[in-house]
N, C-alpha and C. Protein backbone atom coordinates (compact mmCIF):
# COMPACT_ATOMS: atom_id res chain seq x y z
N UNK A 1 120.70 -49.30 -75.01
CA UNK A 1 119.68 -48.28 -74.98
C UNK A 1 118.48 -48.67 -75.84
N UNK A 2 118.56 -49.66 -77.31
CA UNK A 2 117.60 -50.10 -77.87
C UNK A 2 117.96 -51.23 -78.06
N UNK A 3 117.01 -52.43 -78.07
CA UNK A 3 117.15 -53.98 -78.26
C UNK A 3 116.23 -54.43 -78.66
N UNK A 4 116.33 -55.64 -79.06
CA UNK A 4 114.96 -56.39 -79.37
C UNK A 4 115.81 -57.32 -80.34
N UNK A 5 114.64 -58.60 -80.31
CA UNK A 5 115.11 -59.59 -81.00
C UNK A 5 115.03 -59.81 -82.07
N UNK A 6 114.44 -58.71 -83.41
CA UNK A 6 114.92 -58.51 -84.52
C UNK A 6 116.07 -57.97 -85.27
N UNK A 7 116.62 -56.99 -84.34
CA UNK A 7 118.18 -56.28 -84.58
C UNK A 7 119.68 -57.32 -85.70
N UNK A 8 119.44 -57.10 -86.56
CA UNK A 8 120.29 -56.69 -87.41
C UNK A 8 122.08 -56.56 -87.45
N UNK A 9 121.89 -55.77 -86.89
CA UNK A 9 123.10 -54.75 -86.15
C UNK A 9 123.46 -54.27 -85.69
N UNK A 10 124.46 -54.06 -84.41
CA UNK A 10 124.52 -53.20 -83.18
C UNK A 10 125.36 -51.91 -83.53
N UNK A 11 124.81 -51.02 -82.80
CA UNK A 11 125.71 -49.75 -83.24
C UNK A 11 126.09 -48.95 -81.80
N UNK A 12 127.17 -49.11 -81.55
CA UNK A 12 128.20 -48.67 -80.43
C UNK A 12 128.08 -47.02 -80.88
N UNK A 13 127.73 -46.33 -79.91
CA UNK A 13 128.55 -44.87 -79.51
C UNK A 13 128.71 -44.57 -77.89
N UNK A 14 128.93 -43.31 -78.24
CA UNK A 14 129.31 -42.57 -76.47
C UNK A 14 129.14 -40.95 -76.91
N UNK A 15 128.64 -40.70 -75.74
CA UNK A 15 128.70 -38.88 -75.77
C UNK A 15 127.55 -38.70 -76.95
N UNK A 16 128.19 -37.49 -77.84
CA UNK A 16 127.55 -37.33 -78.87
C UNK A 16 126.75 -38.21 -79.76
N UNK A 17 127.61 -38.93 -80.04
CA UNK A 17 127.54 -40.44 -80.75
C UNK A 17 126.74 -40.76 -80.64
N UNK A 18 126.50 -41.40 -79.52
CA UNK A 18 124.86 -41.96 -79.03
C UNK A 18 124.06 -41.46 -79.28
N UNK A 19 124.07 -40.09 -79.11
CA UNK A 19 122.65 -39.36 -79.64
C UNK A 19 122.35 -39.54 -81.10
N UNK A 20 123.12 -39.29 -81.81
CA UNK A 20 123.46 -39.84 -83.16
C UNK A 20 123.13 -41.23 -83.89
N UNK A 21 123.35 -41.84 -82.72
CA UNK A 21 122.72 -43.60 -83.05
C UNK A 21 121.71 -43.84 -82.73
N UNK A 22 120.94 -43.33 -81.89
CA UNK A 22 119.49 -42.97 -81.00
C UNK A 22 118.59 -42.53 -82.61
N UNK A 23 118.88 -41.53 -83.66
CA UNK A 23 118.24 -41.01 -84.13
C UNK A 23 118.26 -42.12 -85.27
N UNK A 24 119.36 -42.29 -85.27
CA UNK A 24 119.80 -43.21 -86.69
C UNK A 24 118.78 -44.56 -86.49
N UNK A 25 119.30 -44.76 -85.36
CA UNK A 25 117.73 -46.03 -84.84
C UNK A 25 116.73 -45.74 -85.31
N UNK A 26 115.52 -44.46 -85.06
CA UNK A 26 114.56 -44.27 -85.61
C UNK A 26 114.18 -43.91 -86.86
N UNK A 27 115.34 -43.37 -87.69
CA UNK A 27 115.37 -43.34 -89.33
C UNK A 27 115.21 -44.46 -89.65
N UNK A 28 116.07 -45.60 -88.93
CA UNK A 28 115.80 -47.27 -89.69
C UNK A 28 114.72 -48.08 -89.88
N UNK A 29 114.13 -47.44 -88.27
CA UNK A 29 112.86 -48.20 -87.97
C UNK A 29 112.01 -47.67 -88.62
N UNK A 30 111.93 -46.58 -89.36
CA UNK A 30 110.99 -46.10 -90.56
C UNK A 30 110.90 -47.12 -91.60
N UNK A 31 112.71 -47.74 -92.14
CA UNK A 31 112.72 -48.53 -93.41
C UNK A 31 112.41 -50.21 -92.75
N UNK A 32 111.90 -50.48 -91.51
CA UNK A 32 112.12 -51.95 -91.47
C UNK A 32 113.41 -52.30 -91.34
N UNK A 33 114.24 -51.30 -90.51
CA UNK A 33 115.78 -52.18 -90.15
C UNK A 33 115.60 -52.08 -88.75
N UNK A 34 115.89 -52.85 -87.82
CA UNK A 34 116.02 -52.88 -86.59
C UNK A 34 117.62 -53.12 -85.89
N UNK A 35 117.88 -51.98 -85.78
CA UNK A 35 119.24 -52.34 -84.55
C UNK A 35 119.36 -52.23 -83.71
N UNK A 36 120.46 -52.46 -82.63
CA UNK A 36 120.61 -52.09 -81.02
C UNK A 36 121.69 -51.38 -80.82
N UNK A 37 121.09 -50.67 -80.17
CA UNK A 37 122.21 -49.44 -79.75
C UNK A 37 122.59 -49.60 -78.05
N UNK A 38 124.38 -49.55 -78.42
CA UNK A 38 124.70 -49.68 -77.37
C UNK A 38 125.33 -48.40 -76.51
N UNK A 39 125.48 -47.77 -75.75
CA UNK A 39 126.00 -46.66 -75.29
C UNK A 39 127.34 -47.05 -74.48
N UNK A 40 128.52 -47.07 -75.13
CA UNK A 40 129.75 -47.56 -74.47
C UNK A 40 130.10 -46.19 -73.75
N UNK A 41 129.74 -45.78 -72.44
CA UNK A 41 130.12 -44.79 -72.28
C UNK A 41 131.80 -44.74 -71.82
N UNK A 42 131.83 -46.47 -71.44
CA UNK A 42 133.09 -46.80 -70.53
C UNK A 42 133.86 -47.75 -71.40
N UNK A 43 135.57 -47.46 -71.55
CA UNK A 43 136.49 -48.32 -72.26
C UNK A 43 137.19 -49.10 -70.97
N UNK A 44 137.11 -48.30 -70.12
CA UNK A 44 137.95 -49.09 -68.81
C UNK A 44 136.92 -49.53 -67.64
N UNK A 45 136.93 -50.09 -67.23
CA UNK A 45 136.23 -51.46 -67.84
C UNK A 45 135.44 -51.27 -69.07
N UNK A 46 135.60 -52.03 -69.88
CA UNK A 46 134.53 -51.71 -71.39
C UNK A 46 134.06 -53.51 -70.84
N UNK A 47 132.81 -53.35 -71.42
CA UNK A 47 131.36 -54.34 -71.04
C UNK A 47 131.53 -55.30 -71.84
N UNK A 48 132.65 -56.21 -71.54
CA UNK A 48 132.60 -57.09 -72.96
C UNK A 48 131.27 -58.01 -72.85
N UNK A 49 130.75 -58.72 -71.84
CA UNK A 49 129.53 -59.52 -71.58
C UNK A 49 128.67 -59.18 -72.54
N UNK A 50 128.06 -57.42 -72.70
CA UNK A 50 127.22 -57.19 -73.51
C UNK A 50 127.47 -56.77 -75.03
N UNK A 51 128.65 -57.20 -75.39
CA UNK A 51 129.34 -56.81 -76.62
C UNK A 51 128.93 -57.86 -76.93
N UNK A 52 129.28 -59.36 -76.31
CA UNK A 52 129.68 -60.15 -76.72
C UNK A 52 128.23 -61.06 -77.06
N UNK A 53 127.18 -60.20 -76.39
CA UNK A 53 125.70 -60.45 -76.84
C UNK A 53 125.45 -60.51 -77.95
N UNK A 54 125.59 -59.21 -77.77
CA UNK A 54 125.15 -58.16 -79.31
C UNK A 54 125.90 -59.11 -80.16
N UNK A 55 126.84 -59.48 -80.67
CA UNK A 55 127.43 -60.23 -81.63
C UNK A 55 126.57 -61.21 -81.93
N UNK A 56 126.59 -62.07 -80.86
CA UNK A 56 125.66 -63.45 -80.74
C UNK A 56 124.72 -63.40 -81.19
N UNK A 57 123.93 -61.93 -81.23
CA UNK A 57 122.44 -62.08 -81.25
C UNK A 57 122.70 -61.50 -83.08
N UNK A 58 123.28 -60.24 -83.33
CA UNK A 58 123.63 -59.01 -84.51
C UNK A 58 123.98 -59.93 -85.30
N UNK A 59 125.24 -60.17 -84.87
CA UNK A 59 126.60 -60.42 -85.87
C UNK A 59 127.29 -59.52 -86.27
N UNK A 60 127.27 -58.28 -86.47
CA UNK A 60 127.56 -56.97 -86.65
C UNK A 60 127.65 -56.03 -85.52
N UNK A 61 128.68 -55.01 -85.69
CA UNK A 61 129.07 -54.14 -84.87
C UNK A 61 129.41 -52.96 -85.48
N UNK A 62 128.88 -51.63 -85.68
CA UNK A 62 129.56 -50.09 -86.15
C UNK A 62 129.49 -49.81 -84.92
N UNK A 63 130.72 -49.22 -85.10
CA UNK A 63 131.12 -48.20 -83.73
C UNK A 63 131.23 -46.55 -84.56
N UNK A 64 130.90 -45.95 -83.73
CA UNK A 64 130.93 -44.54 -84.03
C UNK A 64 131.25 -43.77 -82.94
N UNK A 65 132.46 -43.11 -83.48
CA UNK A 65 132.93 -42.06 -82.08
C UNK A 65 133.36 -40.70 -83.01
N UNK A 66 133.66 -39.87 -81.89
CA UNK A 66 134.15 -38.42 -82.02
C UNK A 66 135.62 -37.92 -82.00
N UNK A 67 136.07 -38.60 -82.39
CA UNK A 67 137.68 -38.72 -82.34
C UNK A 67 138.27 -39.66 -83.78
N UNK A 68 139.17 -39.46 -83.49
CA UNK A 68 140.19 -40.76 -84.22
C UNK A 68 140.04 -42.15 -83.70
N UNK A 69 140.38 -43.06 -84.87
CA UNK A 69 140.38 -44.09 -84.72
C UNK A 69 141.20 -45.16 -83.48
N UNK A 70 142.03 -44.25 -83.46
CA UNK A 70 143.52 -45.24 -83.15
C UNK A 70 143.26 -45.19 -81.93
N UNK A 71 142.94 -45.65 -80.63
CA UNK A 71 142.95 -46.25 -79.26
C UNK A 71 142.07 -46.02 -79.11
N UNK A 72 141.11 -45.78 -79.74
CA UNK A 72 139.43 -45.40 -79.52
C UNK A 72 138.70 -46.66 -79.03
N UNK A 73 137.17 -46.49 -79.29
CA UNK A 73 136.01 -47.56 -78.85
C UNK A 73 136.42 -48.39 -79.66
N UNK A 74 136.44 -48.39 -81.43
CA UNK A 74 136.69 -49.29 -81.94
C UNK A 74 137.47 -50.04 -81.44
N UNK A 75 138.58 -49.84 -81.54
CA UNK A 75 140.27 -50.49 -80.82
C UNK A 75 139.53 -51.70 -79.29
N UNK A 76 139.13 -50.90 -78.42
CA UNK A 76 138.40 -51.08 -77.14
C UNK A 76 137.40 -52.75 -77.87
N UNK A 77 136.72 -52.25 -78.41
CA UNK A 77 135.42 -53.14 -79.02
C UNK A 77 136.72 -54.36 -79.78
N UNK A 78 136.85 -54.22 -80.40
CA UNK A 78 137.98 -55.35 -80.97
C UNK A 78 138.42 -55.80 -80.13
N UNK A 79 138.95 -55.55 -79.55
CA UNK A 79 139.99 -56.04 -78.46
C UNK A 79 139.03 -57.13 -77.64
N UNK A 80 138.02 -56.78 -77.36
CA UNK A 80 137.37 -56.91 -76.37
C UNK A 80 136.69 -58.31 -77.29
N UNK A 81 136.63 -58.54 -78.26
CA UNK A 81 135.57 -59.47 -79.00
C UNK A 81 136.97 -60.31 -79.95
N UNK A 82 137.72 -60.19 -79.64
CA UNK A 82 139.38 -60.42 -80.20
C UNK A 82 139.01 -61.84 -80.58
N UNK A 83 138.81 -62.67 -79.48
CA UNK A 83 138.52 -64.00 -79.43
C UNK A 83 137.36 -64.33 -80.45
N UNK A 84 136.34 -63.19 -81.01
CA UNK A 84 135.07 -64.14 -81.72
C UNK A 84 134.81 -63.34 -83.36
N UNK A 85 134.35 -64.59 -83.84
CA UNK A 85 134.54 -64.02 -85.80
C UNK A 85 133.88 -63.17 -85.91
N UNK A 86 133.57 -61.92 -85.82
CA UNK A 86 132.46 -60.87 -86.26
C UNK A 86 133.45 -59.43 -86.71
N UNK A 87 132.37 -58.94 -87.34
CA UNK A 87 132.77 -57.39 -88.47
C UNK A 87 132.74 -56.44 -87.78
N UNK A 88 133.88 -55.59 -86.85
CA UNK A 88 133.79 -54.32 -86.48
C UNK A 88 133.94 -53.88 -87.40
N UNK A 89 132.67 -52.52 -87.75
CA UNK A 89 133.39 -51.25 -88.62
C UNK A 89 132.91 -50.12 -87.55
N UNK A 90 133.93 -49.43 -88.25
CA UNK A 90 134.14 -48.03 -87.46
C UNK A 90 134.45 -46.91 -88.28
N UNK A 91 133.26 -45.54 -87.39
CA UNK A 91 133.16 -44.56 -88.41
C UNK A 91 133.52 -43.66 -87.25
N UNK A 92 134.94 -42.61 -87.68
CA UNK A 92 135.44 -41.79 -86.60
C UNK A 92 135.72 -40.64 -87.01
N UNK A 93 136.51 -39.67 -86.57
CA UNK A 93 136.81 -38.89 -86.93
C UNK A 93 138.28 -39.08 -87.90
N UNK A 94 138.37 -38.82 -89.37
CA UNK A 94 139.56 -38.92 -90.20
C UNK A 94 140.30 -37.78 -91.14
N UNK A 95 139.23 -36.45 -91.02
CA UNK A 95 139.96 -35.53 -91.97
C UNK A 95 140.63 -34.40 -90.92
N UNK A 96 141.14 -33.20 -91.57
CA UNK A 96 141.73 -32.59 -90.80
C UNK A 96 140.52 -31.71 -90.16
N UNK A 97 141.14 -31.00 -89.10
CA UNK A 97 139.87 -30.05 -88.23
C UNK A 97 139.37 -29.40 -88.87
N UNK A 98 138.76 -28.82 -88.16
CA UNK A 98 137.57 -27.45 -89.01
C UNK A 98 136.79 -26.88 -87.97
N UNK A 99 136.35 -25.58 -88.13
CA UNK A 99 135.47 -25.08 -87.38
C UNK A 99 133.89 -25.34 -87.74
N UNK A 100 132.82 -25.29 -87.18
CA UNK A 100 131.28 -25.56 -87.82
C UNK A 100 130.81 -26.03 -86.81
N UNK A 101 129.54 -25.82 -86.97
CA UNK A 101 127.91 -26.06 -86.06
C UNK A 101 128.64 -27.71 -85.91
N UNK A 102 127.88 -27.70 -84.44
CA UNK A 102 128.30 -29.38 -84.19
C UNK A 102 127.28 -30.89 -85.88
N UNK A 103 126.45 -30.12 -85.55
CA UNK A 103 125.38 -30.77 -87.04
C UNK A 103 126.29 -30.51 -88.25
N UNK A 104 127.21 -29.40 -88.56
CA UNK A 104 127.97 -29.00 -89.45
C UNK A 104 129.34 -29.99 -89.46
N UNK A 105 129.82 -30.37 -88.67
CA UNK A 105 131.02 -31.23 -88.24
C UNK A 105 130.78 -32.19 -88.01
N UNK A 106 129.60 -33.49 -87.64
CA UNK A 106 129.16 -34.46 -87.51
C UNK A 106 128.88 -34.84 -89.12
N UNK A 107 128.50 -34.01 -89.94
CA UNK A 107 128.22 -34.61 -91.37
C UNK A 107 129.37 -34.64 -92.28
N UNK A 108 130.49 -33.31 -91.66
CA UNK A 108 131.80 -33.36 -92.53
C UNK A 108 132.76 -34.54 -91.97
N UNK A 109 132.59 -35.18 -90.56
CA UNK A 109 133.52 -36.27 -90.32
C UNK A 109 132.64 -37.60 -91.08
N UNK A 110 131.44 -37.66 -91.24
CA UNK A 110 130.63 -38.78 -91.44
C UNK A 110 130.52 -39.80 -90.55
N UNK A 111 130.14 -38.78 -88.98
CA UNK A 111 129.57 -40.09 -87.94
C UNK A 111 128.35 -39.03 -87.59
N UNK A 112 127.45 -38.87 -88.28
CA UNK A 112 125.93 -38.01 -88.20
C UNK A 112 124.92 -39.46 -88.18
N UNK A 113 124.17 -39.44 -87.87
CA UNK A 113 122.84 -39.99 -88.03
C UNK A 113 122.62 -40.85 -89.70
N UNK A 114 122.82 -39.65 -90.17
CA UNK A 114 122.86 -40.36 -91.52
C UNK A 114 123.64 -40.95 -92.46
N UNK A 115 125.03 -40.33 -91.73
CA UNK A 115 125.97 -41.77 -92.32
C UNK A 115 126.04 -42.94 -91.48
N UNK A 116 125.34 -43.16 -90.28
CA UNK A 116 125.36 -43.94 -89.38
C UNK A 116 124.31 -45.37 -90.39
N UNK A 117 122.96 -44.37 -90.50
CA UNK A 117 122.20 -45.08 -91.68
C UNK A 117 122.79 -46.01 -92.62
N UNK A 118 123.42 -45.16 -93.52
CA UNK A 118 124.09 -45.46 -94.70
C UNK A 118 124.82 -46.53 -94.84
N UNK A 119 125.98 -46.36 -93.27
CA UNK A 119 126.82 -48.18 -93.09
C UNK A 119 125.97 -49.11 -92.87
N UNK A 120 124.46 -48.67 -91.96
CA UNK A 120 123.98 -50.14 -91.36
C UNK A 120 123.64 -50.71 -92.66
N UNK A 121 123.10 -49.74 -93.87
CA UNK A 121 122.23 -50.33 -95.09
C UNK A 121 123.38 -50.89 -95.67
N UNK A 122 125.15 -50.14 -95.73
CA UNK A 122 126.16 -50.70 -96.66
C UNK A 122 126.45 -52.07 -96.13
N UNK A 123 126.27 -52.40 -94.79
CA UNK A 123 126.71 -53.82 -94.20
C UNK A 123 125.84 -54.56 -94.47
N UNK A 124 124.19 -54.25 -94.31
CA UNK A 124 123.52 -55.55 -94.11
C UNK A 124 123.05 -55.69 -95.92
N UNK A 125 123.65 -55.09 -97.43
CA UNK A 125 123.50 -55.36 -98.31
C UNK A 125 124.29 -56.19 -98.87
């Protein structure tokens, strides 16, 4: 969804997510970070060709989803890049439920926009 040949770091979502990484993109591009955002909307077939870009080009990968970790995109994205040396991190859903505004529950799991920020700055420091 965003590319270019300065990118940094690629940042995987789906659904929500994406929108989330969409924004987080333009917070960065305020500070001079450039990443690419990928929109995995699909695990079956999941796109390894363009994963396997993004690495080539990044070196880096955050994935961010709306769920748990465990058979998620991350899982999907690993799997899929199994064969090549690069850093998946992944920011998912990990505490117990709760009720709250979707903006209210995106900042209490820490896959919002701005913790999206926060990893690209914690990885590329």
């Amino acid at each position: 969804m965003k590319e270019s040949d300065k990118d940094g770091v690629t940042v995987v979502g789906a659904g929500i997510t994406i929108h989330e990484a969409l924004l987080a993109h333009e917070m960065l591009k305020k500070d001079g970070i450039n990443v690419r955002v990928i929109d995995m909307y699909s695990v079956k077939p999941i796109d390894c060709a363009t994963l396997e870009k993004a690495v080539e080009e990044t070196g880096v990968i955050v994935v961010v989803e709306d769920h748990y970790p465990e058979g998620g995109i991350a899982d999907a994205v690993r799997s899929c890049l199994s064969g090549l040396k690069t850093a998946v991190y992944s920011l998912a859903v990990s505490k117990k439920p709760r009720s709250g505004t979707p903006e209210e529950l995106l900042n209490y799991e820490e896959i919002s926009s701005s913790a999206i920020v926060k990893k690209v700055k914690e990885v590329l420091s």
